[in-house]
N, C-alpha and C. Protein backbone atom coordinates (compact mmCIF):
# COMPACT_ATOMS: atom_id res chain seq x y z
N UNK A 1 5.88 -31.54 -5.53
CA UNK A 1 5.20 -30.26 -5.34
C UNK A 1 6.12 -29.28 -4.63
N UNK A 2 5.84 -27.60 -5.20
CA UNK A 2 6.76 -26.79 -4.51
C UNK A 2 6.80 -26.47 -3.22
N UNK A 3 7.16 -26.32 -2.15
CA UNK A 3 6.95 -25.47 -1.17
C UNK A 3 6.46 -24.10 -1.51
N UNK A 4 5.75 -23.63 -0.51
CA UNK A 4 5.74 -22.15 0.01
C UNK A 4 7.34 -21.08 -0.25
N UNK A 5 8.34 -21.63 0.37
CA UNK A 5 9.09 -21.53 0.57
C UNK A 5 10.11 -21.82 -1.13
N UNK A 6 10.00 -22.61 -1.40
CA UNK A 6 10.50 -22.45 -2.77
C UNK A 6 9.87 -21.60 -3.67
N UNK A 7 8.79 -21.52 -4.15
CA UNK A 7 8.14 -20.71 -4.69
C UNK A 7 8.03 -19.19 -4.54
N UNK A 8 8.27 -18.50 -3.08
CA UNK A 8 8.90 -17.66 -2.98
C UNK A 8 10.46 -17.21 -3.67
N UNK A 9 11.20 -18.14 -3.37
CA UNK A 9 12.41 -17.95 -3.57
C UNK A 9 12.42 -17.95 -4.97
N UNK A 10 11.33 -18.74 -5.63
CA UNK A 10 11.93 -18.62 -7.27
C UNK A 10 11.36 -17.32 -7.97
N UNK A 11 10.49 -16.53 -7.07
CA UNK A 11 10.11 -15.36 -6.92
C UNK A 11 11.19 -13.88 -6.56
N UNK A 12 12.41 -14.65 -6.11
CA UNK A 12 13.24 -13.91 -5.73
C UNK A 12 12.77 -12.59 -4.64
N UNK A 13 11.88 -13.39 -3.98
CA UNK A 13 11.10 -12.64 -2.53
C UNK A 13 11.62 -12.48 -1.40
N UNK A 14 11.62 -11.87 -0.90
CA UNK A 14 12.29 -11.72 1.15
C UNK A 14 10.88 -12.01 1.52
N UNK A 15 10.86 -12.81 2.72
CA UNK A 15 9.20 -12.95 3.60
C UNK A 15 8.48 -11.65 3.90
N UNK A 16 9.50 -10.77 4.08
CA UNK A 16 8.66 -9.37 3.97
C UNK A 16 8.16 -8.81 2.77
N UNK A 17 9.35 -9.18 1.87
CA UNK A 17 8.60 -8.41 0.33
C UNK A 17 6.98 -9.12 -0.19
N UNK A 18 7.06 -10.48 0.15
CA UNK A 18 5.61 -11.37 -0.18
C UNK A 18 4.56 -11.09 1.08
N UNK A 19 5.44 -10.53 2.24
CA UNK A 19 4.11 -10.31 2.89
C UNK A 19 3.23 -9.13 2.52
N UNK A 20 4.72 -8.11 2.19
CA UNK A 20 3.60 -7.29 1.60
C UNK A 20 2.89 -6.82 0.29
N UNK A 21 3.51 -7.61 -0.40
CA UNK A 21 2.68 -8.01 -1.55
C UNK A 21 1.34 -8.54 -1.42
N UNK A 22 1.14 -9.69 -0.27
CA UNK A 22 0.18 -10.58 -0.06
C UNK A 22 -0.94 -9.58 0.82
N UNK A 23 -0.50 -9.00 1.59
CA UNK A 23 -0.84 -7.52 2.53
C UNK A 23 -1.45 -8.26 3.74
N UNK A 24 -0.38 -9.34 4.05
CA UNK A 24 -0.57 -9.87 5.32
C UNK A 24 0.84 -9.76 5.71
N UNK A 25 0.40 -10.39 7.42
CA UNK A 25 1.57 -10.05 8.30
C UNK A 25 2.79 -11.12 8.26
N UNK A 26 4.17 -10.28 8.66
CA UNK A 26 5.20 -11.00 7.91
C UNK A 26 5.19 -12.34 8.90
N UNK A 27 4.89 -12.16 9.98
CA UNK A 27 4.72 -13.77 10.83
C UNK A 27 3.33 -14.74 10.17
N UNK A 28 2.55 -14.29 10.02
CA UNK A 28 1.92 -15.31 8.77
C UNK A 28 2.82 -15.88 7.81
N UNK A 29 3.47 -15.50 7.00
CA UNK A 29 4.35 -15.83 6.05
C UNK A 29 5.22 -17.36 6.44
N UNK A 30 5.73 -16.46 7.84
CA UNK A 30 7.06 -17.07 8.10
C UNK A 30 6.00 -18.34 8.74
N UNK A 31 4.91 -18.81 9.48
CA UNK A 31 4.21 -19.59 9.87
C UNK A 31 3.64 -20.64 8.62
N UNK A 32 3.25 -20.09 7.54
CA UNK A 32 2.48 -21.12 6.44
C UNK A 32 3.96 -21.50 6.31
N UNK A 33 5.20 -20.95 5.78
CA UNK A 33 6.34 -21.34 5.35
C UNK A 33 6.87 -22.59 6.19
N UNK A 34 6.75 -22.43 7.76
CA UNK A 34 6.98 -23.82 8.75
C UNK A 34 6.20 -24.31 8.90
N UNK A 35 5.11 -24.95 7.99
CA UNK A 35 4.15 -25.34 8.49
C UNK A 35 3.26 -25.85 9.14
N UNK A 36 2.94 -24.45 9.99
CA UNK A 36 1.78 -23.95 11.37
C UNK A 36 0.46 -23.86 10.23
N UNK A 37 -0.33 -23.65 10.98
CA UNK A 37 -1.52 -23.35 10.31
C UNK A 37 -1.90 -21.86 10.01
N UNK A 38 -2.39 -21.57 8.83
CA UNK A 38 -2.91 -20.03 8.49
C UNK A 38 -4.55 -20.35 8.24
N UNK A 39 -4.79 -18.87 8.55
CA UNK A 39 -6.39 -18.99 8.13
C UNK A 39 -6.51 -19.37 6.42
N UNK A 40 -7.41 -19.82 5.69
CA UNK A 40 -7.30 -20.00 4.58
C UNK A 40 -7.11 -18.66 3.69
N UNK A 41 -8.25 -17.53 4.12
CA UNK A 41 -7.66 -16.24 3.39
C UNK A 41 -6.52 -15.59 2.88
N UNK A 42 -5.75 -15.74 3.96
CA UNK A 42 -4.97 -15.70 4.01
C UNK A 42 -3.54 -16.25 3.41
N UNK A 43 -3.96 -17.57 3.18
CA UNK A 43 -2.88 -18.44 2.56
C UNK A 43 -3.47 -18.41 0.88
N UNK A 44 -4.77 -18.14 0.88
CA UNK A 44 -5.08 -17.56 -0.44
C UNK A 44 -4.92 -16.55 -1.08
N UNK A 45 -3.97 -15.59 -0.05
CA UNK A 45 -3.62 -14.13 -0.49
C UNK A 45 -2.56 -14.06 -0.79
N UNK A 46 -1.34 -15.52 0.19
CA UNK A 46 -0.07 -15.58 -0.22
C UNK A 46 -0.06 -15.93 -1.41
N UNK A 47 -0.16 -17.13 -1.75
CA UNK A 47 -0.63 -17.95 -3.28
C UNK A 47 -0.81 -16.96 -4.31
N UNK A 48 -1.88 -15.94 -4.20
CA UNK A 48 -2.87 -15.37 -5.30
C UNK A 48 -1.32 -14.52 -5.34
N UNK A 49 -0.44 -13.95 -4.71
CA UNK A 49 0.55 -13.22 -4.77
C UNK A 49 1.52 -13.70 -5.49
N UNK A 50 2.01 -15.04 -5.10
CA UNK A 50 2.60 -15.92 -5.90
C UNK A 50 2.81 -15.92 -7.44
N UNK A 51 1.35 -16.13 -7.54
CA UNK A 51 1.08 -16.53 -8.56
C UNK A 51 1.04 -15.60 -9.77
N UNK A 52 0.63 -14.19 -9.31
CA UNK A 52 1.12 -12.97 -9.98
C UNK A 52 2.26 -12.51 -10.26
N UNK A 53 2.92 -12.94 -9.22
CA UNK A 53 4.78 -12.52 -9.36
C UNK A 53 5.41 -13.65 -10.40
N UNK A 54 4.95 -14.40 -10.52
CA UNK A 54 5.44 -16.22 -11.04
C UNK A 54 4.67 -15.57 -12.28
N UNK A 55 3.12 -15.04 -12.90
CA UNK A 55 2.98 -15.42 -14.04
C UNK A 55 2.47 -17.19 -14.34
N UNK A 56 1.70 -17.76 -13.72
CA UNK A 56 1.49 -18.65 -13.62
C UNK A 56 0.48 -18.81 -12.57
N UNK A 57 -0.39 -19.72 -12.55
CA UNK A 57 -1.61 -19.77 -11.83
C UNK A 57 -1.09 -21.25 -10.47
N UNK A 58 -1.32 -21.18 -9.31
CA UNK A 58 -0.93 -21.82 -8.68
C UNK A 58 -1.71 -21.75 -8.00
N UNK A 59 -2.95 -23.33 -7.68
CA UNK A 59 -3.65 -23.31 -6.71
C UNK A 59 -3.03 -24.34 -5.05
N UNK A 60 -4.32 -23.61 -3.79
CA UNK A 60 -3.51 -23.86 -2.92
C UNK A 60 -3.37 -25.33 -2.51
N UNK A 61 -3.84 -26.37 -3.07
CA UNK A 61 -3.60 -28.11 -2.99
C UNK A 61 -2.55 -28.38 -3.77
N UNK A 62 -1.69 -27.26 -4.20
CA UNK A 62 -0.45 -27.40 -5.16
C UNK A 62 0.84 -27.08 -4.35
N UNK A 63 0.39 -26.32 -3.40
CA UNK A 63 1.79 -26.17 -2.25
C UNK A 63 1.75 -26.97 -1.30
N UNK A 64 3.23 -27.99 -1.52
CA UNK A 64 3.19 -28.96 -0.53
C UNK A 64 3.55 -27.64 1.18
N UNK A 65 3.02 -28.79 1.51
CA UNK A 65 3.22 -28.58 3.32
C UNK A 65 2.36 -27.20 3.75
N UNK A 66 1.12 -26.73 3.46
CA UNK A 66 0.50 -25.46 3.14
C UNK A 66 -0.23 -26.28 4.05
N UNK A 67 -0.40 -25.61 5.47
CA UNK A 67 -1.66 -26.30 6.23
C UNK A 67 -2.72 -25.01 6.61
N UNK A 68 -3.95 -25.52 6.00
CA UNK A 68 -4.70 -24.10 5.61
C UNK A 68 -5.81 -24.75 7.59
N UNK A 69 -6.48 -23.39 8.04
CA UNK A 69 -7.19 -23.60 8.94
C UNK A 69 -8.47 -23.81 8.28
């Protein structure tokens, strides 16, 4: 399974460009990415972002190391 962190990158994203894509804060990002805990909304906003930039549907039991609150 991908990371957070890979999946960005195959996005060709900066943590800021997905944060604000996601229209959360860039220390959220960088927190689900080490994985700390995010509120789930939130990590459902990164994802849902993801997954638009990717063209591909990616749910969040699909990103390893994603620790949702």
């Amino acid at each position: 399974m991908p990371t957070l962190k890979d999946l960005r990158l195959q996005a060709h994203l900066s943590v800021a460009e997905l944060s604000r894509r996601a229209n959360v804060d860039r220390k959220t990002v960088e927190r689900a990415e080490d994985g700390q805990p995010v509120q789930d909304v939130k990590a459902y906003a990164i994802v849902e972002a993801l997954s638009n930039i990717l063209g591909k549907s990616i749910k969040l039991e699909e990103v390893e190391g994603l620790n949702i609150l």
